[in-house]
PDB file of N, CA and C in Angstrom:
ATOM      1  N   UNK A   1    -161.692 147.201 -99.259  1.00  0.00           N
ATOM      2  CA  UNK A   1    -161.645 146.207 -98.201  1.00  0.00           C
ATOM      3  C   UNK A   1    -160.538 146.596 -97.218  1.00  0.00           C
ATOM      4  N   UNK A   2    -160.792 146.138 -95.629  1.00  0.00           N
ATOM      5  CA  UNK A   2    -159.976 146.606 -94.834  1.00  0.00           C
ATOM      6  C   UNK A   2    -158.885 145.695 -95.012  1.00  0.00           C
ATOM      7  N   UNK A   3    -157.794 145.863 -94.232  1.00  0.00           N
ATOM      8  CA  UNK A   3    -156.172 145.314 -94.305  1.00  0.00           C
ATOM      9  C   UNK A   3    -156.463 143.846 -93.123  1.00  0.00           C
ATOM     10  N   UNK A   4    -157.735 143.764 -92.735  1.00  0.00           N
ATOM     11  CA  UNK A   4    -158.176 143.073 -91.493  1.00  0.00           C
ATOM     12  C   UNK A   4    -158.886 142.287 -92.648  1.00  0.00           C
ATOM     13  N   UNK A   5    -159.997 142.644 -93.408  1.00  0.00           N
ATOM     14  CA  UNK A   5    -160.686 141.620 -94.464  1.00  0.00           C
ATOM     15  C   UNK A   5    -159.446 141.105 -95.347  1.00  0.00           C
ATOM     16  N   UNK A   6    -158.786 141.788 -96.008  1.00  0.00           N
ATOM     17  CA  UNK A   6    -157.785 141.321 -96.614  1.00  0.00           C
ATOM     18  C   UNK A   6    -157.066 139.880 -96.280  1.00  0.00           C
ATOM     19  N   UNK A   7    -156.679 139.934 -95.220  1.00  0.00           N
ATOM     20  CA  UNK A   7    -155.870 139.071 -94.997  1.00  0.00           C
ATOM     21  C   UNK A   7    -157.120 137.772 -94.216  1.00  0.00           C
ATOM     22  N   UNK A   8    -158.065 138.223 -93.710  1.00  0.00           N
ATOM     23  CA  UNK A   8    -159.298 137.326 -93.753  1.00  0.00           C
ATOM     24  C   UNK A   8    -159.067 136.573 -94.668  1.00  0.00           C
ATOM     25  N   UNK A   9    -159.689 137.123 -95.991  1.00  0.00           N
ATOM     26  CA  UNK A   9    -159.487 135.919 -97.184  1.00  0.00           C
ATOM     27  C   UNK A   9    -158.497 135.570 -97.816  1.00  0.00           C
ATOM     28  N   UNK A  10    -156.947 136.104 -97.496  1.00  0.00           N
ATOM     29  CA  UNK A  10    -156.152 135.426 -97.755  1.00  0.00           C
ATOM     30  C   UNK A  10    -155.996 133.773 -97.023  1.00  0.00           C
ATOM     31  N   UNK A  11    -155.688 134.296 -95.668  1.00  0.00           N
ATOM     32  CA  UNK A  11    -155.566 132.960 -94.647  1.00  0.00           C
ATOM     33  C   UNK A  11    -156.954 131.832 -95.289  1.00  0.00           C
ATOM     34  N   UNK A  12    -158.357 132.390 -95.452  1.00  0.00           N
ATOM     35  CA  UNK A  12    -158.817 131.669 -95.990  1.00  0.00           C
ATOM     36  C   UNK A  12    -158.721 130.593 -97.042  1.00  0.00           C
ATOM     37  N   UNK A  13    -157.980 131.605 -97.933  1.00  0.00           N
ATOM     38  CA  UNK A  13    -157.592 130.349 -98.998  1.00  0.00           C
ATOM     39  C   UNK A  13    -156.266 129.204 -98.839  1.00  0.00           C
ATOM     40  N   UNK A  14    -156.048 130.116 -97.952  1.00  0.00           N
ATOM     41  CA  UNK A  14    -154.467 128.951 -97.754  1.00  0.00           C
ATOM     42  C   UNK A  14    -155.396 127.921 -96.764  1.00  0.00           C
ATOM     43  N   UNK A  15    -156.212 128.413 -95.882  1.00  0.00           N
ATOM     44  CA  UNK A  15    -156.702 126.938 -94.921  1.00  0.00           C
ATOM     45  C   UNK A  15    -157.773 126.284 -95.774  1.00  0.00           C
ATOM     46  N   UNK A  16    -158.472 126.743 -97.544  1.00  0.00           N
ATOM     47  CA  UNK A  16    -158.980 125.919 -98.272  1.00  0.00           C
ATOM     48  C   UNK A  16    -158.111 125.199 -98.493  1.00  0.00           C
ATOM     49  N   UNK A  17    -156.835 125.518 -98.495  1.00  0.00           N
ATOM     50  CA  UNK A  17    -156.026 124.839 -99.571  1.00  0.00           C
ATOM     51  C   UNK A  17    -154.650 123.740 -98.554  1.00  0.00           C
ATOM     52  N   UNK A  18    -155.803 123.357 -97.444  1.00  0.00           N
ATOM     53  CA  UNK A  18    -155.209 122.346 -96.603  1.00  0.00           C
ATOM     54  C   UNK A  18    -154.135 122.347 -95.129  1.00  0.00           C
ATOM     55  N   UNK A  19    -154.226 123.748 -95.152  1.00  0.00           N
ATOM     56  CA  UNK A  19    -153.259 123.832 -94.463  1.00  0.00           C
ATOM     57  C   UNK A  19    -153.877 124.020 -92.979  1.00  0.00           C
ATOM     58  N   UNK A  20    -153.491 124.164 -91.583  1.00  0.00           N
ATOM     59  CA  UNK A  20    -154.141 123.818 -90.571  1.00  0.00           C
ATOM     60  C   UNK A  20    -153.931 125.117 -89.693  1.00  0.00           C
ATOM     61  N   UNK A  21    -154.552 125.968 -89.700  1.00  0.00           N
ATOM     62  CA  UNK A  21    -154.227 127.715 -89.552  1.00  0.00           C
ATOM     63  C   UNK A  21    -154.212 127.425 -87.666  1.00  0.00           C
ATOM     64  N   UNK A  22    -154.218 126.661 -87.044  1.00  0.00           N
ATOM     65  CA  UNK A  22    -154.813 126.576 -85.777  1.00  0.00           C
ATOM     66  C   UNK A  22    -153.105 126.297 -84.987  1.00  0.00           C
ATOM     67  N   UNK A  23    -152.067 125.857 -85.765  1.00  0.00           N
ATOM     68  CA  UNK A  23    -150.539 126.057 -85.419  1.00  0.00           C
ATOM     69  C   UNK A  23    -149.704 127.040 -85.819  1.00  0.00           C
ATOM     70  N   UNK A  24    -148.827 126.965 -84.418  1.00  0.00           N
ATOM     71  CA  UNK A  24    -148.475 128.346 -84.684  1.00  0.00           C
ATOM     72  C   UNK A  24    -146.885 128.591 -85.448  1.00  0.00           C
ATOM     73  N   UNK A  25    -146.513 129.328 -86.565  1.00  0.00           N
ATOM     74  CA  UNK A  25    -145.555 129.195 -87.443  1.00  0.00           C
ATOM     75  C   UNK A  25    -145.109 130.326 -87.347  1.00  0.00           C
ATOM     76  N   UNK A  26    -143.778 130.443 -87.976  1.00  0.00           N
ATOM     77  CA  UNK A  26    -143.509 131.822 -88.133  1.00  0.00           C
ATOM     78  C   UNK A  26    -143.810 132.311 -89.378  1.00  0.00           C
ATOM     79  N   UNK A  27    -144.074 133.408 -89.271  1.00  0.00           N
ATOM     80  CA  UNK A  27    -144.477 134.186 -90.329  1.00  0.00           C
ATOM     81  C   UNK A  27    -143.634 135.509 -90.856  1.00  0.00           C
ATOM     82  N   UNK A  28    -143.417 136.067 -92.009  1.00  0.00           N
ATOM     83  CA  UNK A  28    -142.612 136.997 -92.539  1.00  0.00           C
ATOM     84  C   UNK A  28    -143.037 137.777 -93.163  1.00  0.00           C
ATOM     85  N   UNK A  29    -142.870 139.056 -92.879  1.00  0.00           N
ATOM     86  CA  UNK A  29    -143.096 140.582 -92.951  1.00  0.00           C
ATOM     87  C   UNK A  29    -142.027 141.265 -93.519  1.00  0.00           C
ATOM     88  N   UNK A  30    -142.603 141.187 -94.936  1.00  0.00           N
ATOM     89  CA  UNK A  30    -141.202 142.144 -95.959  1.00  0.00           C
ATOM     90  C   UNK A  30    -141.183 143.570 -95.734  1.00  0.00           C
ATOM     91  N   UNK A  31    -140.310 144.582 -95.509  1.00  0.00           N
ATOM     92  CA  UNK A  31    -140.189 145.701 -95.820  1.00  0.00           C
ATOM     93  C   UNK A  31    -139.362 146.050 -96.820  1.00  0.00           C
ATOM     94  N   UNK A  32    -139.762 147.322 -97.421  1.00  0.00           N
ATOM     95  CA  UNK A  32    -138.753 148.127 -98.227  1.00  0.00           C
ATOM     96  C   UNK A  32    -138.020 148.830 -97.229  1.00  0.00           C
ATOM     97  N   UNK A  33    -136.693 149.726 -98.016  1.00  0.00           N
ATOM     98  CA  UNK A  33    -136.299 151.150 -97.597  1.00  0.00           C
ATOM     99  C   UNK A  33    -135.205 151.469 -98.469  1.00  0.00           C
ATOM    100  N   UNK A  34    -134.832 152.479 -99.090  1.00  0.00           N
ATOM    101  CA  UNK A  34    -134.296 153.037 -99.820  1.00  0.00           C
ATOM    102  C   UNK A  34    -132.874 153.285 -99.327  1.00  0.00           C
ATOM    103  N   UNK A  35    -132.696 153.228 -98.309  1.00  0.00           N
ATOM    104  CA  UNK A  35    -131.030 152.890 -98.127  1.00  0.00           C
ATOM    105  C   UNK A  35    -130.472 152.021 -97.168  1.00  0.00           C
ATOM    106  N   UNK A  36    -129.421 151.335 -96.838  1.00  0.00           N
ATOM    107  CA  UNK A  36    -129.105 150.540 -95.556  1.00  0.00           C
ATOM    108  C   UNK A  36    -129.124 151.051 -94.589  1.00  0.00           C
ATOM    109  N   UNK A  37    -128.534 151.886 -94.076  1.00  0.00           N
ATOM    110  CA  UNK A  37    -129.075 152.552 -92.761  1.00  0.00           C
ATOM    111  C   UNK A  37    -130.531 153.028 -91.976  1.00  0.00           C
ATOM    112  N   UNK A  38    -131.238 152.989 -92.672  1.00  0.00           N
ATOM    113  CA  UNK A  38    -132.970 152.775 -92.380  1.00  0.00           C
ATOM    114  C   UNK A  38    -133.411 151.304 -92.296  1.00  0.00           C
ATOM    115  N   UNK A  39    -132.754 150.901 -92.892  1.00  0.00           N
ATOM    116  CA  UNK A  39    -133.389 149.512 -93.020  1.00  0.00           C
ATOM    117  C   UNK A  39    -132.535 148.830 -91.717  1.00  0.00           C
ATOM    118  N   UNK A  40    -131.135 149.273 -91.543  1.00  0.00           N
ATOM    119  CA  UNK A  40    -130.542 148.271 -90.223  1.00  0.00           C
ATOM    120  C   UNK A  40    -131.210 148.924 -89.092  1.00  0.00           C
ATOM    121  N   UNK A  41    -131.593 150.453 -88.155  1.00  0.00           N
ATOM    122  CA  UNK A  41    -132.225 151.025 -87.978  1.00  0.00           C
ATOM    123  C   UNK A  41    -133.391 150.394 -87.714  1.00  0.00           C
ATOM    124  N   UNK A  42    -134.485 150.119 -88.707  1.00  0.00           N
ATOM    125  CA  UNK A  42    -136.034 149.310 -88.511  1.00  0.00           C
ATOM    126  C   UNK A  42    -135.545 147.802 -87.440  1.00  0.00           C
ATOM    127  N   UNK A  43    -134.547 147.171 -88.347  1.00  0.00           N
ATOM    128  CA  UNK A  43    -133.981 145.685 -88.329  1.00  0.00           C
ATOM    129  C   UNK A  43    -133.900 146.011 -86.599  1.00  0.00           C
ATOM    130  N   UNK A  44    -132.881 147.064 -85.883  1.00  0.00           N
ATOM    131  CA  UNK A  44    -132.693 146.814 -84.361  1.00  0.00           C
ATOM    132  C   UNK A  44    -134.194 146.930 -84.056  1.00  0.00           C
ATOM    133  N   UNK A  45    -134.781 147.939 -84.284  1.00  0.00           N
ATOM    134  CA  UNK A  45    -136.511 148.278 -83.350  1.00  0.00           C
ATOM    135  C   UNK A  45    -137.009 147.234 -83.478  1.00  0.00           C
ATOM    136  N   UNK A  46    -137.271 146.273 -84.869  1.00  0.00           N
ATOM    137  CA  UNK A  46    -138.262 145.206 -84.311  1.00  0.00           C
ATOM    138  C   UNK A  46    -137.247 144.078 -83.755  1.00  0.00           C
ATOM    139  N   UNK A  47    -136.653 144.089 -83.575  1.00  0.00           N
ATOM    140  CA  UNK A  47    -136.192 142.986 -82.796  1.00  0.00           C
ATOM    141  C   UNK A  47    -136.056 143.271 -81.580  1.00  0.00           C
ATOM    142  N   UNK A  48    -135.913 144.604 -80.999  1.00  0.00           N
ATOM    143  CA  UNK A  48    -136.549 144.835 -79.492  1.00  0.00           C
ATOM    144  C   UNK A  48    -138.084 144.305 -79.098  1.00  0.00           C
ATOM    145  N   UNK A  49    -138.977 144.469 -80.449  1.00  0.00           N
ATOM    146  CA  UNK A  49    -140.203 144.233 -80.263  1.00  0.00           C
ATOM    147  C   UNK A  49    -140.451 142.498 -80.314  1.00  0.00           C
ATOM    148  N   UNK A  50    -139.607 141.730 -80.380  1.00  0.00           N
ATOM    149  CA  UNK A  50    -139.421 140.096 -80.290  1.00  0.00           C
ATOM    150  C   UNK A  50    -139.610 139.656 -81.457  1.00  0.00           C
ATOM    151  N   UNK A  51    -139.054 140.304 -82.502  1.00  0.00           N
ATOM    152  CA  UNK A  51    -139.138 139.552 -84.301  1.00  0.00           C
ATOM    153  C   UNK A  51    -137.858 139.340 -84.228  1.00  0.00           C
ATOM    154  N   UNK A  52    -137.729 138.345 -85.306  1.00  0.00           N
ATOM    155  CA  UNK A  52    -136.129 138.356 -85.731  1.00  0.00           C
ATOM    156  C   UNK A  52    -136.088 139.279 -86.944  1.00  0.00           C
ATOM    157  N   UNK A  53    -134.799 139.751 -86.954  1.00  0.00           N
ATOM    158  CA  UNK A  53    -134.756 140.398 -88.696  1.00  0.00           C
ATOM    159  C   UNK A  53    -133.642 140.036 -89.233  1.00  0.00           C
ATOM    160  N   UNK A  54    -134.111 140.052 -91.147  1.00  0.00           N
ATOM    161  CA  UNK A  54    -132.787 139.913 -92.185  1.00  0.00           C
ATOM    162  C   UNK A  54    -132.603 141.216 -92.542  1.00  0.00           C
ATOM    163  N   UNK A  55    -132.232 141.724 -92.953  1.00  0.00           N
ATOM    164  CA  UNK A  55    -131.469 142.754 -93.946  1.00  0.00           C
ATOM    165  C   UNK A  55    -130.896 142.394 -95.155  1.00  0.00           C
ATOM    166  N   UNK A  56    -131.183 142.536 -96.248  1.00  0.00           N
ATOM    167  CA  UNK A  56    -130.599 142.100 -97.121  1.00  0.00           C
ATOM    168  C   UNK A  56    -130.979 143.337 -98.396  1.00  0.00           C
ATOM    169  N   UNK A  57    -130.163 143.352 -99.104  1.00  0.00           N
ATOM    170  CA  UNK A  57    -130.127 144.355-100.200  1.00  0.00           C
ATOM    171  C   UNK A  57    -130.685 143.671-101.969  1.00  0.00           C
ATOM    172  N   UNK A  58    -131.610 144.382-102.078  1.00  0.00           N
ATOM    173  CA  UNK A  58    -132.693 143.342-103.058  1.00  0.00           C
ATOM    174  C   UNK A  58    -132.589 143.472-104.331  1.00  0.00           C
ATOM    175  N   UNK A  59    -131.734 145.108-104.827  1.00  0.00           N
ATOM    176  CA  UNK A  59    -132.513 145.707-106.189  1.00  0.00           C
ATOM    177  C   UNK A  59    -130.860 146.678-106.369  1.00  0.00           C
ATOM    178  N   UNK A  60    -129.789 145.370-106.862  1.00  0.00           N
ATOM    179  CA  UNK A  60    -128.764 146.594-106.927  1.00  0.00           C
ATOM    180  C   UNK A  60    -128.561 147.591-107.949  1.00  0.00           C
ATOM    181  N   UNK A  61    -129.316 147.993-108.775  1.00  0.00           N
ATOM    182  CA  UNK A  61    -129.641 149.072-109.467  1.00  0.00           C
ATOM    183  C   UNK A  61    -129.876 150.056-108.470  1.00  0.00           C
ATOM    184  N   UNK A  62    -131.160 150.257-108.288  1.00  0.00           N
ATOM    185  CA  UNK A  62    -132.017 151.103-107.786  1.00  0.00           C
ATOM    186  C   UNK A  62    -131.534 150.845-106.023  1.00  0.00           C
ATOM    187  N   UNK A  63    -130.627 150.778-105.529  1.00  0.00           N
ATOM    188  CA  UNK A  63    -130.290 150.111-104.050  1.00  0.00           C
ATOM    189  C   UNK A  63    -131.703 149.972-103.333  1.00  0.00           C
ATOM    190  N   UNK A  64    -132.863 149.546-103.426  1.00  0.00           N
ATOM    191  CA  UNK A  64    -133.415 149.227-102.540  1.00  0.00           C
ATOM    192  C   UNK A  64    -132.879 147.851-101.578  1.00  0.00           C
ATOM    193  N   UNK A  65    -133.420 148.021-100.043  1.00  0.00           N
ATOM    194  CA  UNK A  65    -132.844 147.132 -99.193  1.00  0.00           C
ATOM    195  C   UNK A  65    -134.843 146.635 -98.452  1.00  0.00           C
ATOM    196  N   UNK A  66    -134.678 145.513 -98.332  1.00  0.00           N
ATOM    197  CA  UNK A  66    -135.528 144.141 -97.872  1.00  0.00           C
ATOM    198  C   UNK A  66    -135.138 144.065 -96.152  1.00  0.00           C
ATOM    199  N   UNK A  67    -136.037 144.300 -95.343  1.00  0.00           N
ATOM    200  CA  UNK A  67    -135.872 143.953 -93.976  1.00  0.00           C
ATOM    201  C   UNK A  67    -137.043 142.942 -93.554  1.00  0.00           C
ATOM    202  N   UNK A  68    -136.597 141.550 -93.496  1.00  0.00           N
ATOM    203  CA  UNK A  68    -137.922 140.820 -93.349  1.00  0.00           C
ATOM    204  C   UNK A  68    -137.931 140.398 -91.551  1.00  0.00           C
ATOM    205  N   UNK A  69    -138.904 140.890 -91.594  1.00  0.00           N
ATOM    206  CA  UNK A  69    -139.137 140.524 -89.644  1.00  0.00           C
ATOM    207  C   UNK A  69    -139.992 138.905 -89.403  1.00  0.00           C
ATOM    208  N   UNK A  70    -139.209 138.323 -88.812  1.00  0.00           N
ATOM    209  CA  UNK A  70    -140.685 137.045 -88.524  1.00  0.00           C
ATOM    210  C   UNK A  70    -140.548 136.923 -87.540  1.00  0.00           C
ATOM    211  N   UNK A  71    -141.909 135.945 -86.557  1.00  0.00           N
ATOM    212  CA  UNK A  71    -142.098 136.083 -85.611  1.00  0.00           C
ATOM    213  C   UNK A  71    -143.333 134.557 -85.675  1.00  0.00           C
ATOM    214  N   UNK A  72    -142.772 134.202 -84.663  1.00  0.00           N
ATOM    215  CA  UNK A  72    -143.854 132.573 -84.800  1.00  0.00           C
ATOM    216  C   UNK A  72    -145.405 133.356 -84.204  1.00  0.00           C
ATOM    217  N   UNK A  73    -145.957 132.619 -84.298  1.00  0.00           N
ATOM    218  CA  UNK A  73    -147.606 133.034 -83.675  1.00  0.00           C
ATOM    219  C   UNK A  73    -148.601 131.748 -84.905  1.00  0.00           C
ATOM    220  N   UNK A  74    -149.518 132.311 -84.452  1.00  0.00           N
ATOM    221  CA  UNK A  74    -150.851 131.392 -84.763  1.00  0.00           C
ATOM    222  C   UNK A  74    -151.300 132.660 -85.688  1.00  0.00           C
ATOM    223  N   UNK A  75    -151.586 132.128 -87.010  1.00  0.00           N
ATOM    224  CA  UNK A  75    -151.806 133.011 -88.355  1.00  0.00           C
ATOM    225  C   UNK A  75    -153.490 133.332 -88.359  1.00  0.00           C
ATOM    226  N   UNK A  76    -153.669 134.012 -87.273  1.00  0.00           N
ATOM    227  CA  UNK A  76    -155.614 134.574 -87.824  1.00  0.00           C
ATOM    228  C   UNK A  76    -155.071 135.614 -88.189  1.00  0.00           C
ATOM    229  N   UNK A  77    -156.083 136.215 -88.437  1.00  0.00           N
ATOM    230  CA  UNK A  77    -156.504 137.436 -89.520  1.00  0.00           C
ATOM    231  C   UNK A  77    -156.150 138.625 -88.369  1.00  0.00           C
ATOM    232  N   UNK A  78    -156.668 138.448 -87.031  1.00  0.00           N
ATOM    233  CA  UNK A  78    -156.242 139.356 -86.038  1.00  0.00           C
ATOM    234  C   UNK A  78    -154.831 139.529 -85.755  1.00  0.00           C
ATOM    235  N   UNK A  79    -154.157 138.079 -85.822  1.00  0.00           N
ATOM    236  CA  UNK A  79    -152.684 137.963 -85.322  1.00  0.00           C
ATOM    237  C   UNK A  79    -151.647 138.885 -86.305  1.00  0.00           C
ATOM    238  N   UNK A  80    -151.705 138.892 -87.771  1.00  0.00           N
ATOM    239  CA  UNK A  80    -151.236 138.546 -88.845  1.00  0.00           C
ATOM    240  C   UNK A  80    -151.540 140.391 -88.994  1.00  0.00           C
ATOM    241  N   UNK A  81    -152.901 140.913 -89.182  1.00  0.00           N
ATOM    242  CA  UNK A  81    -152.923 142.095 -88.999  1.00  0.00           C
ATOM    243  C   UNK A  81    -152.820 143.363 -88.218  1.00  0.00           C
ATOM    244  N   UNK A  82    -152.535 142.677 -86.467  1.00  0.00           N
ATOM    245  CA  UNK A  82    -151.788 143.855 -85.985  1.00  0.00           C
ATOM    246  C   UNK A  82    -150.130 143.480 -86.034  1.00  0.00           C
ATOM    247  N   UNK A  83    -149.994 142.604 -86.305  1.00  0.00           N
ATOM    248  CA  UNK A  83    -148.169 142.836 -86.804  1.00  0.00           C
ATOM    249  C   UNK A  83    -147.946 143.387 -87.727  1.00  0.00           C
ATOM    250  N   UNK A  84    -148.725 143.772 -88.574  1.00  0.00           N
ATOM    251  CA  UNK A  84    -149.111 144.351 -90.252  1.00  0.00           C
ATOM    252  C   UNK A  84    -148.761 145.959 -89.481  1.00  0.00           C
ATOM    253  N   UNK A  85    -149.852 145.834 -88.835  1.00  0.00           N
ATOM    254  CA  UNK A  85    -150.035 147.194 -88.708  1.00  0.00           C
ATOM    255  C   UNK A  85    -148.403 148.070 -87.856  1.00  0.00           C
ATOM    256  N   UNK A  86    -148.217 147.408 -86.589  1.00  0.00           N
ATOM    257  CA  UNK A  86    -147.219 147.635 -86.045  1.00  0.00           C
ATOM    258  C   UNK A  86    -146.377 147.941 -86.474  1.00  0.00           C
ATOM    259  N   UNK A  87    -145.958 147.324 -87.626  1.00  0.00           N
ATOM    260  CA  UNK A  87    -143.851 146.612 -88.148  1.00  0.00           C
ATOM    261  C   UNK A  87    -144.616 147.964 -89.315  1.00  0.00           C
ATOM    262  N   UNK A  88    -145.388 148.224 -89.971  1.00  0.00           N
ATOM    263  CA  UNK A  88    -145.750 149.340 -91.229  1.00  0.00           C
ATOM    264  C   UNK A  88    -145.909 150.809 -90.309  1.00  0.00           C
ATOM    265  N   UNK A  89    -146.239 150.785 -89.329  1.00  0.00           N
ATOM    266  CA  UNK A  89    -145.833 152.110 -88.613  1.00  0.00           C
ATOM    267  C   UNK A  89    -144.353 152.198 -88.340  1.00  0.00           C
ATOM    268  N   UNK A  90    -143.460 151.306 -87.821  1.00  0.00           N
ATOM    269  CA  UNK A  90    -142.652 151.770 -87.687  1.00  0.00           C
ATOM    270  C   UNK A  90    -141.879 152.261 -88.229  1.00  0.00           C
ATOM    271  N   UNK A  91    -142.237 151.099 -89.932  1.00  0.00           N
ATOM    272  CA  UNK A  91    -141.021 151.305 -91.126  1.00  0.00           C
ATOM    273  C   UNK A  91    -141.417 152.697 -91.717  1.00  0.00           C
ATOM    274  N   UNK A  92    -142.319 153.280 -91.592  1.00  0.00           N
ATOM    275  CA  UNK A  92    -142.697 154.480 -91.941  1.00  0.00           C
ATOM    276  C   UNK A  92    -141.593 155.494 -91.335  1.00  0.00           C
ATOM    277  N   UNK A  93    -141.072 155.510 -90.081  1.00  0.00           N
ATOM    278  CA  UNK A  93    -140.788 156.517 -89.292  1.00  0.00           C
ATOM    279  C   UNK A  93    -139.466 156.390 -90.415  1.00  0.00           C
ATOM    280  N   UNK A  94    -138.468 155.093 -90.640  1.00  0.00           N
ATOM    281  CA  UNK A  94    -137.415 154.925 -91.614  1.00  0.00           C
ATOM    282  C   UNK A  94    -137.722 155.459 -92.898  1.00  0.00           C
ATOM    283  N   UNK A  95    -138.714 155.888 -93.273  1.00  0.00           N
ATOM    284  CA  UNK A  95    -138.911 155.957 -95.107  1.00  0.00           C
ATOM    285  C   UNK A  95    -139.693 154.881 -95.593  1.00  0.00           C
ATOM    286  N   UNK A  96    -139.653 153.614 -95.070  1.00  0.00           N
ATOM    287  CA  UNK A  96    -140.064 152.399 -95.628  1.00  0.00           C
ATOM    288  C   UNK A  96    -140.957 152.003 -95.560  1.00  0.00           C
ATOM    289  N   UNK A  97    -142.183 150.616 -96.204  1.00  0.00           N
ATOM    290  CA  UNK A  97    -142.960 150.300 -96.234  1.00  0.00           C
ATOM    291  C   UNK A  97    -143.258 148.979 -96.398  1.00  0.00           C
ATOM    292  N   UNK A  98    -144.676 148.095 -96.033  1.00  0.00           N
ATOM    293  CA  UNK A  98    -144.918 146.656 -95.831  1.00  0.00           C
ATOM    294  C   UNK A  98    -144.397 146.588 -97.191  1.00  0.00           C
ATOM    295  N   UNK A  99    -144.251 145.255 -97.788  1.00  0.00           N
ATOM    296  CA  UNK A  99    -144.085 144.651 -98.971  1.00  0.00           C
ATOM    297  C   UNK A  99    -144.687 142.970 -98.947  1.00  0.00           C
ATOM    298  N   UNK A 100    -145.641 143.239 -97.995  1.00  0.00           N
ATOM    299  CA  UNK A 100    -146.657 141.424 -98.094  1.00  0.00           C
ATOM    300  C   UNK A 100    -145.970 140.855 -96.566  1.00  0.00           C
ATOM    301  N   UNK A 101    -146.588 139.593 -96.603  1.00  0.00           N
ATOM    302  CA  UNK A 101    -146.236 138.587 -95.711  1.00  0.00           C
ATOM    303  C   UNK A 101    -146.076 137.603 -96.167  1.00  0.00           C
ATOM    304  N   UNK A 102    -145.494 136.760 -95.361  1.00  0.00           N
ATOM    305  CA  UNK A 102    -146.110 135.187 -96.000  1.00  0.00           C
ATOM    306  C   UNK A 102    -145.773 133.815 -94.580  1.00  0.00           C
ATOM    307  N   UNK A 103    -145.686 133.003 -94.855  1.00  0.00           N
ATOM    308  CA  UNK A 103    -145.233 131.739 -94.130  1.00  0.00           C
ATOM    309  C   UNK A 103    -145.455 130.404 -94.832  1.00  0.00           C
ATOM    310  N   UNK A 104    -144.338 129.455 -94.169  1.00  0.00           N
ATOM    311  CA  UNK A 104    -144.443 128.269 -94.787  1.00  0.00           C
ATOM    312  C   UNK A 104    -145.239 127.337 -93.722  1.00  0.00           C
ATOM    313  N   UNK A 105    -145.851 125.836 -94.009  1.00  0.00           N
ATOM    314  CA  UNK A 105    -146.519 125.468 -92.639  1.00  0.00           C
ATOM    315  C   UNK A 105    -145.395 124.845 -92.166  1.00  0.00           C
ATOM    316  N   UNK A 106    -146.151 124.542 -90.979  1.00  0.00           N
ATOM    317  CA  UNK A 106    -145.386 124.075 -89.677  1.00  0.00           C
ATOM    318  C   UNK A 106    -144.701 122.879 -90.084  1.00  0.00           C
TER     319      UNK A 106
END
């Protein structure tokens, strides 16, 4: 299944499950990256691109670091998957990669 169906039937089940997909919320886009400096790095680019970002360090064993980008919008399957796509190209150029989305409602 595409990353476009995917999240099709995700949003689906959250608007079975009452919620009103037609307002617009912010939504959050986890990344990985294997050291802080990639991850603060990603953190400035999307916030040129109008996300906010955290940085935060997730896994102090293994130092992985968490860069979550959100960005309000209206949660379709179109909206939700070219920010997917966007914020996962970039974290690529850092080493890093998506790690899900999510949002709370409005």
């Amino acid at each position: 299944m595409s990353l476009l169906g995917e999240n099709a039937e995700i949003l689906k089940r959250i608007d079975e499950g009452g919620n009103d997909l037609s307002l617009s919320r912010e939504v959050d886009f986890s990344h990985l990256f294997a050291d802080r400096l990639s991850a603060e790095a990603f953190a400035s680019d999307v916030e040129h691109l109008g996300f906010r970002a955290a940085v935060e360090k997730v896994d102090r064993d293994e130092g992985h670091w968490d860069v979550t980008a959100s960005k309000e919008l209206v949660p379709s399957a179109a909206n939700v998957t070219a920010a997917e796509e966007q914020l996962h190209a970039l974290a690529q150029v850092y080493g890093g990669y998506a790690d899900g989305w999510g949002s709370m409602n409005p």
